[in-house]
Each structure stands twice: as structure tokens, then as C-alpha cells.
PDB file of N, CA and C in Angstrom:
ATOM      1  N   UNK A   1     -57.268 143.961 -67.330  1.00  0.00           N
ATOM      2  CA  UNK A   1     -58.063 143.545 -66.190  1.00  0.00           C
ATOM      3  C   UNK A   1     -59.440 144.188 -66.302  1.00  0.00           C
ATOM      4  N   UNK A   2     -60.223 143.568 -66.105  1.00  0.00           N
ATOM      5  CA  UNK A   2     -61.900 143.676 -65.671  1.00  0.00           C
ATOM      6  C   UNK A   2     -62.403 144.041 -64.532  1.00  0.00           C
ATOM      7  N   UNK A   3     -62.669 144.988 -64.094  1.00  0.00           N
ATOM      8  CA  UNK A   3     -63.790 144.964 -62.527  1.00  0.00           C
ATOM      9  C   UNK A   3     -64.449 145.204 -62.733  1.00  0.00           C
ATOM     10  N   UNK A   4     -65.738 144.086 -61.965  1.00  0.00           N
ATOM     11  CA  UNK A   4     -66.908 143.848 -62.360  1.00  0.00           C
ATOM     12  C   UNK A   4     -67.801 144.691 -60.889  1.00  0.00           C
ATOM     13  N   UNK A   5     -68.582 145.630 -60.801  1.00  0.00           N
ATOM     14  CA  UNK A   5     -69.011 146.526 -59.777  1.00  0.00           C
ATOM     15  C   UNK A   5     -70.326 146.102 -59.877  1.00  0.00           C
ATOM     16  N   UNK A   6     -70.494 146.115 -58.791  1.00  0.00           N
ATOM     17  CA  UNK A   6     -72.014 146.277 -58.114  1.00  0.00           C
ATOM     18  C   UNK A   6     -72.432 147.442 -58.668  1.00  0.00           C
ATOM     19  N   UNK A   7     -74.020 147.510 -58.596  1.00  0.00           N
ATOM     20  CA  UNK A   7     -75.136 148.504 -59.620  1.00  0.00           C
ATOM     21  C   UNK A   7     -75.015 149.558 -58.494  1.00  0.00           C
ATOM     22  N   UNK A   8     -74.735 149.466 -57.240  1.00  0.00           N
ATOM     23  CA  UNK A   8     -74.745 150.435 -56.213  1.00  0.00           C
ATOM     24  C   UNK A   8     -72.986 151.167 -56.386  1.00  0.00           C
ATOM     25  N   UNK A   9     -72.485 150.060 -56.852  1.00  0.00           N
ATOM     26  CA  UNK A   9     -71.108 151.117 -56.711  1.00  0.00           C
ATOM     27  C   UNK A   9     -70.999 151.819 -57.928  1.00  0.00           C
ATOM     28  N   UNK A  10     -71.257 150.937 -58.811  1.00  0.00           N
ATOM     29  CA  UNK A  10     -71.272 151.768 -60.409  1.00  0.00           C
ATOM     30  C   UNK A  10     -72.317 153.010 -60.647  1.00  0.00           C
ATOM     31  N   UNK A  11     -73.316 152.934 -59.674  1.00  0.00           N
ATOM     32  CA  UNK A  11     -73.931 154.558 -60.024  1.00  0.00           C
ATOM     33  C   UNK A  11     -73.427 155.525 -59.027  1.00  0.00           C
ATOM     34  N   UNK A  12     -73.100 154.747 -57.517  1.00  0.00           N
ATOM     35  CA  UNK A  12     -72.132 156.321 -56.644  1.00  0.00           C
ATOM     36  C   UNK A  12     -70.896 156.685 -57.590  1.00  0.00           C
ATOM     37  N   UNK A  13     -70.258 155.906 -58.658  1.00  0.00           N
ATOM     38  CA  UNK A  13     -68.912 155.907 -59.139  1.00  0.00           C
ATOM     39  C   UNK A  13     -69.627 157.282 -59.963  1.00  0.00           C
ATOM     40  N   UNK A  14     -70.585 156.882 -61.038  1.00  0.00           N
ATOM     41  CA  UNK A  14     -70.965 157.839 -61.621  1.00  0.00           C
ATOM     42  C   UNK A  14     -71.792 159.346 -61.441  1.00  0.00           C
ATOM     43  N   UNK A  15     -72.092 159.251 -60.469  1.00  0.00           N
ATOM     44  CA  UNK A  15     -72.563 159.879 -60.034  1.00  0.00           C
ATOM     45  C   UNK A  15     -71.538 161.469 -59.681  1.00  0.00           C
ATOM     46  N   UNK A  16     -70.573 160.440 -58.921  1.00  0.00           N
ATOM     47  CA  UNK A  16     -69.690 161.438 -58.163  1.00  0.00           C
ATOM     48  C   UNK A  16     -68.371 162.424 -59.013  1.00  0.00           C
ATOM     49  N   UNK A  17     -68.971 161.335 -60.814  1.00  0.00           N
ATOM     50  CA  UNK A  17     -68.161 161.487 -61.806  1.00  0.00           C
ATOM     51  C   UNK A  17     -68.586 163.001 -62.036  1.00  0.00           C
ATOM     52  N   UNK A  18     -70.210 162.758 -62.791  1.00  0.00           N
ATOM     53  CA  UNK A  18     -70.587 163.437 -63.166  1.00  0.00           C
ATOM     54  C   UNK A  18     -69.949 165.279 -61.934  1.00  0.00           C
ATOM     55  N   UNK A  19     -70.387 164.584 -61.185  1.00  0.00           N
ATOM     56  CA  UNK A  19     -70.420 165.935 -60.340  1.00  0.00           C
ATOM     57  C   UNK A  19     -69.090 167.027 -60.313  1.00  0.00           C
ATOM     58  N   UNK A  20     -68.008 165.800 -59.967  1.00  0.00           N
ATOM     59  CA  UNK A  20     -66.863 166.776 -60.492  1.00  0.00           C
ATOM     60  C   UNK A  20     -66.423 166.809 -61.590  1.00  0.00           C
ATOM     61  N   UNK A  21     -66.862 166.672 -62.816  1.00  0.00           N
ATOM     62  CA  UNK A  21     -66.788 166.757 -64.155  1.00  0.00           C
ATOM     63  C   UNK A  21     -65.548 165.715 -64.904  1.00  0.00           C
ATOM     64  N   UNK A  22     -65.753 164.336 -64.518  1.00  0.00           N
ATOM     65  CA  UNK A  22     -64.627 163.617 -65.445  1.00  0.00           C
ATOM     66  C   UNK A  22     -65.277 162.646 -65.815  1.00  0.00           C
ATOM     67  N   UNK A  23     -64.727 161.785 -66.032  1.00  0.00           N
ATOM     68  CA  UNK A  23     -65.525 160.219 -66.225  1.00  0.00           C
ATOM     69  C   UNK A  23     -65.501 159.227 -65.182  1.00  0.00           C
ATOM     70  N   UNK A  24     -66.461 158.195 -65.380  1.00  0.00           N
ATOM     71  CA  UNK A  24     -66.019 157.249 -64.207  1.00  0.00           C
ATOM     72  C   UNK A  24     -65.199 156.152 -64.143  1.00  0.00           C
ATOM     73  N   UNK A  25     -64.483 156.349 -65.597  1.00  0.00           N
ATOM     74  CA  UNK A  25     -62.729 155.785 -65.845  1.00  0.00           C
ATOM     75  C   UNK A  25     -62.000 155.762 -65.080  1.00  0.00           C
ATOM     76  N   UNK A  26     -61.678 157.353 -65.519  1.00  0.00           N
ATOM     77  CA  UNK A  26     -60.929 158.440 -65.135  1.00  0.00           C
ATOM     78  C   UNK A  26     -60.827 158.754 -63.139  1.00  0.00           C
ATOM     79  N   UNK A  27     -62.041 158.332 -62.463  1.00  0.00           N
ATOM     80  CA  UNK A  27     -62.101 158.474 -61.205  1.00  0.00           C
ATOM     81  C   UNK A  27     -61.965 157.400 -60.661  1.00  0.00           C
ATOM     82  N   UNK A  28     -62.241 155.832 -61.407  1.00  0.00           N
ATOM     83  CA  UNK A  28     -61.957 154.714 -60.710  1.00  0.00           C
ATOM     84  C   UNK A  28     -60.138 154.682 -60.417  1.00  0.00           C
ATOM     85  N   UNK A  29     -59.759 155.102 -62.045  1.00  0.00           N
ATOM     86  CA  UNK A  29     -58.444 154.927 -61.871  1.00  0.00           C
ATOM     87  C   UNK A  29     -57.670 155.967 -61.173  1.00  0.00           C
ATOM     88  N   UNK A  30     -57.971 156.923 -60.551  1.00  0.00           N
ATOM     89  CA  UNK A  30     -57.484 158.142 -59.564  1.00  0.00           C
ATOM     90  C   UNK A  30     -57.886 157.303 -58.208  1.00  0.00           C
ATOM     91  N   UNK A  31     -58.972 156.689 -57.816  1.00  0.00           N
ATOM     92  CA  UNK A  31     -59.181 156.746 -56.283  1.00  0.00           C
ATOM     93  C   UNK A  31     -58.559 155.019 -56.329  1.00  0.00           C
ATOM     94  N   UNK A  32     -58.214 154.251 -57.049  1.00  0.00           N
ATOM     95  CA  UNK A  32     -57.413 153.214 -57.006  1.00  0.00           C
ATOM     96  C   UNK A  32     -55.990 153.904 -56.867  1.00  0.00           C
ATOM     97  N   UNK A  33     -55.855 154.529 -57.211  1.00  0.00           N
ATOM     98  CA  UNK A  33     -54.190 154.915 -57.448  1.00  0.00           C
ATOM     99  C   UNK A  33     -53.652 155.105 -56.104  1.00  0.00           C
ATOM    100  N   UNK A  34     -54.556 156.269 -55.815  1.00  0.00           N
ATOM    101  CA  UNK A  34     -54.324 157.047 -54.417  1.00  0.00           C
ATOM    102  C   UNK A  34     -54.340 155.991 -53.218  1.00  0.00           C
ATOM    103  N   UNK A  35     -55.228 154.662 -53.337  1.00  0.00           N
ATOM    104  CA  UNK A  35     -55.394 153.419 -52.450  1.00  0.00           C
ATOM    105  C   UNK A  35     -54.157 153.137 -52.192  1.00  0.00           C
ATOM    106  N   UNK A  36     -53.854 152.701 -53.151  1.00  0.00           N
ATOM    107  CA  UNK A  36     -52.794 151.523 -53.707  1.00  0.00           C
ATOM    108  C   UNK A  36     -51.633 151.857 -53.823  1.00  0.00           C
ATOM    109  N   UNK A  37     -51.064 153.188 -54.548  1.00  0.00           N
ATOM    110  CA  UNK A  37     -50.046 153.602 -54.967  1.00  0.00           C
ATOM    111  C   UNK A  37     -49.288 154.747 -53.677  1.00  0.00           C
ATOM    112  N   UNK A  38     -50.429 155.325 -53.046  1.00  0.00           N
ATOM    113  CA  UNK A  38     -49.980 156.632 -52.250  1.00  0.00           C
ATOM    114  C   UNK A  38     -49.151 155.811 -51.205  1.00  0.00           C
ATOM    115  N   UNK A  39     -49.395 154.983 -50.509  1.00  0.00           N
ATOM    116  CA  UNK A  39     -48.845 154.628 -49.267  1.00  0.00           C
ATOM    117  C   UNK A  39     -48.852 153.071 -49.313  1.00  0.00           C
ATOM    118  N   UNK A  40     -47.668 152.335 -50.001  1.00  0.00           N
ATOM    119  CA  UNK A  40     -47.750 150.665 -50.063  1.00  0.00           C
ATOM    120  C   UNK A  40     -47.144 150.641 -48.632  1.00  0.00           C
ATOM    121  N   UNK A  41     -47.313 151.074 -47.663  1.00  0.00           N
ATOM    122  CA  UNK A  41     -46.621 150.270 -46.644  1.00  0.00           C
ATOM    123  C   UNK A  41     -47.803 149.890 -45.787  1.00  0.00           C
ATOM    124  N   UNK A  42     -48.915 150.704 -45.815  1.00  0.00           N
ATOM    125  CA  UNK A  42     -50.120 149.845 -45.355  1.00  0.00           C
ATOM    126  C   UNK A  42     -51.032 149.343 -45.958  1.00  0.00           C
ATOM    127  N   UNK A  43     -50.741 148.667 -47.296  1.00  0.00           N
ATOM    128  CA  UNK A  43     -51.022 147.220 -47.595  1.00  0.00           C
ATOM    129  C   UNK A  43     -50.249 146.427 -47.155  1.00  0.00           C
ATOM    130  N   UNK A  44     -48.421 146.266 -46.916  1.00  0.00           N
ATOM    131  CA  UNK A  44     -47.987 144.953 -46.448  1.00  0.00           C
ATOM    132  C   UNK A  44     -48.612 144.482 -45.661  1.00  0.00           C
ATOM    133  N   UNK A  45     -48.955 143.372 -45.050  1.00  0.00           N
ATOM    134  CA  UNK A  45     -49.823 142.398 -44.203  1.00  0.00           C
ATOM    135  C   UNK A  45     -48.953 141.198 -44.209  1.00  0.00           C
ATOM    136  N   UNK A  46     -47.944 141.030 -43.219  1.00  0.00           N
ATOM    137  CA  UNK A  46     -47.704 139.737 -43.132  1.00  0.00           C
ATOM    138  C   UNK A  46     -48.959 138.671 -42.123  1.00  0.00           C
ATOM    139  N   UNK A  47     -48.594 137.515 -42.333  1.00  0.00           N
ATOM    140  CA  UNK A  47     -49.269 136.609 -41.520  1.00  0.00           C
ATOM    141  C   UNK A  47     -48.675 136.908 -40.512  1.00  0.00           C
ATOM    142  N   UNK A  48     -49.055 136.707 -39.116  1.00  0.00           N
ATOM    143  CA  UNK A  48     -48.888 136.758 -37.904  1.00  0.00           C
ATOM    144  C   UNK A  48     -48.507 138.162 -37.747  1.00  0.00           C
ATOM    145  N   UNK A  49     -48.422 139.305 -38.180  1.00  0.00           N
ATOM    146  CA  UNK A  49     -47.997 140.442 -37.874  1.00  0.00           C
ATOM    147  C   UNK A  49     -48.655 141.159 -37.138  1.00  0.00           C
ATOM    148  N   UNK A  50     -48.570 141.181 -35.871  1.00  0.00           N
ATOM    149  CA  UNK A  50     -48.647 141.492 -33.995  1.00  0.00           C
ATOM    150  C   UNK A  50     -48.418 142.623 -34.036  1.00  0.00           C
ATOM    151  N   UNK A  51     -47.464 143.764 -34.835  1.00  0.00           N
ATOM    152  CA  UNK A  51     -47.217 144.630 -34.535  1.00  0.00           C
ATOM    153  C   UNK A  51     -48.167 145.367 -34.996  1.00  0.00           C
ATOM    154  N   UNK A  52     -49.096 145.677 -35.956  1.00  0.00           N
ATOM    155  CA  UNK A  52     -49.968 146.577 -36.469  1.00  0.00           C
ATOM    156  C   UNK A  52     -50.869 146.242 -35.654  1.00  0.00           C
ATOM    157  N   UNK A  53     -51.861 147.425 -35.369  1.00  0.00           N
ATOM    158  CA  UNK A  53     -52.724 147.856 -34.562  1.00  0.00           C
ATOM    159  C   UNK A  53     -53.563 149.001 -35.546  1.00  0.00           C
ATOM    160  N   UNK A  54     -54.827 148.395 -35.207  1.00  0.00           N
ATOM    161  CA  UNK A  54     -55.986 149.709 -35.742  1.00  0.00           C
ATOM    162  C   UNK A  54     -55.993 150.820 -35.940  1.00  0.00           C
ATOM    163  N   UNK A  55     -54.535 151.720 -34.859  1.00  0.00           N
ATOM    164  CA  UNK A  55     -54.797 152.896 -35.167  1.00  0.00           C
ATOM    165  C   UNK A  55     -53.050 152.915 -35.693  1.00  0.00           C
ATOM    166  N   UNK A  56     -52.260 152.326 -35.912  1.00  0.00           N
ATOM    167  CA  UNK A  56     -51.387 152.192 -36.677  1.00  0.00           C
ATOM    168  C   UNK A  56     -52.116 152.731 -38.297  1.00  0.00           C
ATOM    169  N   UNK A  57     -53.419 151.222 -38.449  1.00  0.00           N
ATOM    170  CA  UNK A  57     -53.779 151.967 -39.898  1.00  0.00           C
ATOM    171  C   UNK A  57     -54.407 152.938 -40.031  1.00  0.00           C
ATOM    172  N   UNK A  58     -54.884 153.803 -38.856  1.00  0.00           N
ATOM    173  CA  UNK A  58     -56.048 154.719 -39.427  1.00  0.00           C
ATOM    174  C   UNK A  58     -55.363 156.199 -38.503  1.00  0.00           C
ATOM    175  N   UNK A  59     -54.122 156.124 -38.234  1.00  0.00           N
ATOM    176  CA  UNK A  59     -52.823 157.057 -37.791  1.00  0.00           C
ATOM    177  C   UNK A  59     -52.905 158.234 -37.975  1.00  0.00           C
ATOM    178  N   UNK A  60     -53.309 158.509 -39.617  1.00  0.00           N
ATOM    179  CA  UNK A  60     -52.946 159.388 -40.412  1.00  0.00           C
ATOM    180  C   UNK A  60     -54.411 160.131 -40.182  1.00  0.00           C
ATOM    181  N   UNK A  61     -55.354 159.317 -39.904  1.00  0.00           N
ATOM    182  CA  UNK A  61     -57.205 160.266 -39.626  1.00  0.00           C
ATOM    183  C   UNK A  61     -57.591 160.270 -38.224  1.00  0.00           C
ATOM    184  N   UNK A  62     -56.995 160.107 -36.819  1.00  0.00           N
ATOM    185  CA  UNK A  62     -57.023 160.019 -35.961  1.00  0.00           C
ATOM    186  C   UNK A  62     -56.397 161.374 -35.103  1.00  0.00           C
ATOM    187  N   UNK A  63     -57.027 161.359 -33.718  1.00  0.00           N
ATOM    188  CA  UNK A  63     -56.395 163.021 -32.754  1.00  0.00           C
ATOM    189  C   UNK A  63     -56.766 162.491 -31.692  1.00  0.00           C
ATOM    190  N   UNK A  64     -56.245 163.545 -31.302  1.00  0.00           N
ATOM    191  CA  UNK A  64     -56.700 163.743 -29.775  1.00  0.00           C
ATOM    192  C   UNK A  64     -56.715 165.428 -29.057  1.00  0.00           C
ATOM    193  N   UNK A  65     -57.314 165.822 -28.186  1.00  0.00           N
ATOM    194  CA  UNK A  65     -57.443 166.717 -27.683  1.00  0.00           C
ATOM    195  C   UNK A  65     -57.510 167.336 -26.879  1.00  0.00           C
ATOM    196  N   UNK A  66     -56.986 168.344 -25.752  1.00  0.00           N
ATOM    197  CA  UNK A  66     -57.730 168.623 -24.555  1.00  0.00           C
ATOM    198  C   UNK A  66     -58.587 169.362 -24.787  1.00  0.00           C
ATOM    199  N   UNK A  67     -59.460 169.054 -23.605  1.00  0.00           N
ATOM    200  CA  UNK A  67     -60.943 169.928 -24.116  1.00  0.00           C
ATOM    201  C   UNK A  67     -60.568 171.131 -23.015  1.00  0.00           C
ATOM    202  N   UNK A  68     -59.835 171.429 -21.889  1.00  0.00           N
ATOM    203  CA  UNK A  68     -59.297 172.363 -21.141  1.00  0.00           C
ATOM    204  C   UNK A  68     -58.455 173.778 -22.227  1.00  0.00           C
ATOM    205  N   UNK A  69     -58.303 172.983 -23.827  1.00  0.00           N
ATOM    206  CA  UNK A  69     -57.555 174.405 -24.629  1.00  0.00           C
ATOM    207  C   UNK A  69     -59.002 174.659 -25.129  1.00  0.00           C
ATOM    208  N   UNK A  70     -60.108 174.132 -24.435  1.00  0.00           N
ATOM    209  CA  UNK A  70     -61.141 174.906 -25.394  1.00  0.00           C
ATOM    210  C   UNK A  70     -62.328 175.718 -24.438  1.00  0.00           C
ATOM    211  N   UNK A  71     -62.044 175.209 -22.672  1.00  0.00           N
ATOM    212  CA  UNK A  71     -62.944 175.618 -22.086  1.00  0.00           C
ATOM    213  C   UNK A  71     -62.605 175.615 -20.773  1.00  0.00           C
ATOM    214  N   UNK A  72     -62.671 176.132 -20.056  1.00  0.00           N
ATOM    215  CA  UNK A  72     -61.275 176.570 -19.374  1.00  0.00           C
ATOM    216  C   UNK A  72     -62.068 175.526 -17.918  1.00  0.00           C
ATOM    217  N   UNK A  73     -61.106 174.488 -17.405  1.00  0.00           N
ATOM    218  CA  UNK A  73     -60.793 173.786 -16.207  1.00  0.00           C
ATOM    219  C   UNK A  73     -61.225 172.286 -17.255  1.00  0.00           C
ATOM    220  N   UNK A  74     -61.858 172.015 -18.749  1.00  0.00           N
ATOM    221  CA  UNK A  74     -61.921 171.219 -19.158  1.00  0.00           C
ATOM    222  C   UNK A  74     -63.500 170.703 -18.702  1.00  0.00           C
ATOM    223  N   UNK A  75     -63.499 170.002 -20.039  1.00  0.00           N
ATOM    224  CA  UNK A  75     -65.362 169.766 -19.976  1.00  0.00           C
ATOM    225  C   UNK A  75     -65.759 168.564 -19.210  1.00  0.00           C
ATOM    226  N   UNK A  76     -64.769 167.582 -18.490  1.00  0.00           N
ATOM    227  CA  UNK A  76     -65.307 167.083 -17.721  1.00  0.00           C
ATOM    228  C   UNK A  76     -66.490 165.649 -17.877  1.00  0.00           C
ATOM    229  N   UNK A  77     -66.019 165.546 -18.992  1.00  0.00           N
ATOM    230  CA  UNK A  77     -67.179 164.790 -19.961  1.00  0.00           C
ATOM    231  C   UNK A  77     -67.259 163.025 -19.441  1.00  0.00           C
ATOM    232  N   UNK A  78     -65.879 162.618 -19.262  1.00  0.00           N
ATOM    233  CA  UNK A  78     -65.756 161.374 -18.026  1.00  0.00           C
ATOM    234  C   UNK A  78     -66.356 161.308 -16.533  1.00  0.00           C
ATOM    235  N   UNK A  79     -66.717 162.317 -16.009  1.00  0.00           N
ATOM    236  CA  UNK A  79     -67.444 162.304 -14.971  1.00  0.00           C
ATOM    237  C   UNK A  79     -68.786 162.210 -15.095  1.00  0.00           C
ATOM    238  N   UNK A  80     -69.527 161.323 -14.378  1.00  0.00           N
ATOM    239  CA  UNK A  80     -70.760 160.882 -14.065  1.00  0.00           C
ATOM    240  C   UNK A  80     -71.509 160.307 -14.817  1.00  0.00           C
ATOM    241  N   UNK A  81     -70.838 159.605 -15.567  1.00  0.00           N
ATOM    242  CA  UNK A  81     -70.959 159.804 -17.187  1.00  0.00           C
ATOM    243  C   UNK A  81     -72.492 158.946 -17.157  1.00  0.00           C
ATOM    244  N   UNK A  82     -72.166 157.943 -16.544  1.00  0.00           N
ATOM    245  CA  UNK A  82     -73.773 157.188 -16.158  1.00  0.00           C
ATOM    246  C   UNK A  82     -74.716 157.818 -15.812  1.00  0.00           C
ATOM    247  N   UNK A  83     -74.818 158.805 -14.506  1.00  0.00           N
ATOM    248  CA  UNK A  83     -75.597 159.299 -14.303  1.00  0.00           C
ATOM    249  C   UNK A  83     -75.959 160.227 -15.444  1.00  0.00           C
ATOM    250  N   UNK A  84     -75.770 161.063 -16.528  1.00  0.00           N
ATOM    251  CA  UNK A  84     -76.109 161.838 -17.578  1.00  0.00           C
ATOM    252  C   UNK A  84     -76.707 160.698 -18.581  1.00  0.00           C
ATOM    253  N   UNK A  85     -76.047 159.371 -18.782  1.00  0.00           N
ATOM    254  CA  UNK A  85     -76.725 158.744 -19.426  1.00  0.00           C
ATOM    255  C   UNK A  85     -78.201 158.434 -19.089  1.00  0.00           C
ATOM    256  N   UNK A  86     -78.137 157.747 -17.697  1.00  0.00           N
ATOM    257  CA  UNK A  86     -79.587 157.154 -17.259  1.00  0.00           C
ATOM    258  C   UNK A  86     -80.728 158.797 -17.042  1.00  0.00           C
ATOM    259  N   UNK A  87     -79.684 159.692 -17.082  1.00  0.00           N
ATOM    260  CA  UNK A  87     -81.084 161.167 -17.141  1.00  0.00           C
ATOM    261  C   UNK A  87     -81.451 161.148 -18.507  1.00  0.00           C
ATOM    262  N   UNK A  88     -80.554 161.110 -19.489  1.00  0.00           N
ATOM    263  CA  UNK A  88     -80.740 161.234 -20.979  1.00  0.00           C
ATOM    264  C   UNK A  88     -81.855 160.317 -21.704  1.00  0.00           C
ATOM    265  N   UNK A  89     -81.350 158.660 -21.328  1.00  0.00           N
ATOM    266  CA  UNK A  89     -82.946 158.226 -21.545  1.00  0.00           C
ATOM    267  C   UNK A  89     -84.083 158.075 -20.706  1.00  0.00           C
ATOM    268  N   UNK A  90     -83.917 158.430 -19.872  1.00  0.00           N
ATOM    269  CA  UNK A  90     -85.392 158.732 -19.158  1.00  0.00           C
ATOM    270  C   UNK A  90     -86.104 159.559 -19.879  1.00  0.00           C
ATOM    271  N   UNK A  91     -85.606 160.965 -19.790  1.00  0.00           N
ATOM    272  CA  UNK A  91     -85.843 162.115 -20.938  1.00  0.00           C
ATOM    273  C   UNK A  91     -86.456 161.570 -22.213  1.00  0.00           C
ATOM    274  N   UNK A  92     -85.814 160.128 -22.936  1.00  0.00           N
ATOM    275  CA  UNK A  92     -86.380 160.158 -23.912  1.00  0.00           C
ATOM    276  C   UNK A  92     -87.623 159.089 -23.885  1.00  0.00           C
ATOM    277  N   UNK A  93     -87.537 158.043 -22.610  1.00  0.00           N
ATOM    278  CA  UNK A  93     -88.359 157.143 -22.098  1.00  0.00           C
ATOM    279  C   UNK A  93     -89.998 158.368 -22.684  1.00  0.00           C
ATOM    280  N   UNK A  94     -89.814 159.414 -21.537  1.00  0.00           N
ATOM    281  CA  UNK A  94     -91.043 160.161 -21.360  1.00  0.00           C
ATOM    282  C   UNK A  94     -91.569 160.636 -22.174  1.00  0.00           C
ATOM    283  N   UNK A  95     -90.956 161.542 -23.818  1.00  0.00           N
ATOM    284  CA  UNK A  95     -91.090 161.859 -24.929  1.00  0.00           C
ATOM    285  C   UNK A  95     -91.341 160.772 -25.620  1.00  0.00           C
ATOM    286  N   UNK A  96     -91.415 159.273 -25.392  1.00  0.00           N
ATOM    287  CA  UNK A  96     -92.084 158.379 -26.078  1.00  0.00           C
ATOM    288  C   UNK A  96     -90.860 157.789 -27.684  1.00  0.00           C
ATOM    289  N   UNK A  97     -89.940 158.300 -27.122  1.00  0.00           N
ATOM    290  CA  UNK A  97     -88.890 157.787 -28.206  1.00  0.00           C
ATOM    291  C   UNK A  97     -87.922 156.927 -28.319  1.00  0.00           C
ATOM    292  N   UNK A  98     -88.134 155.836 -27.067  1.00  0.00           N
ATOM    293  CA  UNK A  98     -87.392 155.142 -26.749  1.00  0.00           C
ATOM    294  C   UNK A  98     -88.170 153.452 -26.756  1.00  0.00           C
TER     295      UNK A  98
END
């Protein structure tokens, strides 16, 4: 098999070769592997398949947090949330950056 790469992917490929010292063989066929080979159950894709959801696929890089284990009664960050917005660009209205 042949893959034929874009001039933008073929120099980040090499690039990123060079840097950690292999080839850009050698790294196509490692970060294909790891795609493809690490976890075939999220490539299956049936047609009509209802049950997968966005964070089904992205499960494994996803959190959550209270912000109360980091600051005590919690940061509160859902409240007023508009009003901090419409102060925020005004702020930037006046600094001319908006």
C-alpha cells in the first residue's frame, strides 16, 4: 500500500521524526498502529448506530471536576455568567480590541 500525504503532513511527519530521533517510516507506522490497532472497538461504526455518543468516543480524554476540592464553597463560575461576560467586553470595547 501507498499513502500519498499532503506537503503539510509530510513535513510535520518529518519534522516530528527528526526530533525524536527515528524516521518518518518508522513514526507513520507507530502512530497508525496505535490508531488502528490499540482500541478496534472505536472504529466499529455501524449504520444507524444511536448508541455512540461524542463522549463515548472521546471517554478516555474527557473529566470532570469540582471546583469546591479546589477552593473552598466552589468558584461559582455559572453564576452571573452574563453579567461578567457583558463587563468583559465592554472592557475590551474601551481598550479598542473589539
Amino acid at each position: 500500500m501507498t499513502i500519498t500525504l499532503t506537503s503539510d503532513i509530510e513535513s510535520a511527519l518529518a519534522q516530528y521524526a527528526r526530533k525524536i530521533g527515528t524516521t518518518p517510516e518508522l513514526l507513520a507506522l507507530k502512530v497508525l498502529e496505535e490508531q488502528l490497532l490499540a482500541s478496534p472497538d472505536a472504529l466499529k461504526v455501524s449504520p444507524g448506530d444511536k448508541g455512540r455518543t461524542l463522549f463515548d468516543f472521546l471517554g478516555g480524554h474527557l473529566g470532570a471536576l469540582s471546583s469546591s476540592e479546589f477552593i473552598p464553597g466552589g468558584a461559582q463560575m455559572s453564576k452571573n455568567s452574563g453579567k461578567k461576560f457583558s463587563t468583559l467586553m465592554e472592557e475590551k470595547r474601551q481598550r479598542g480590541r473589539l
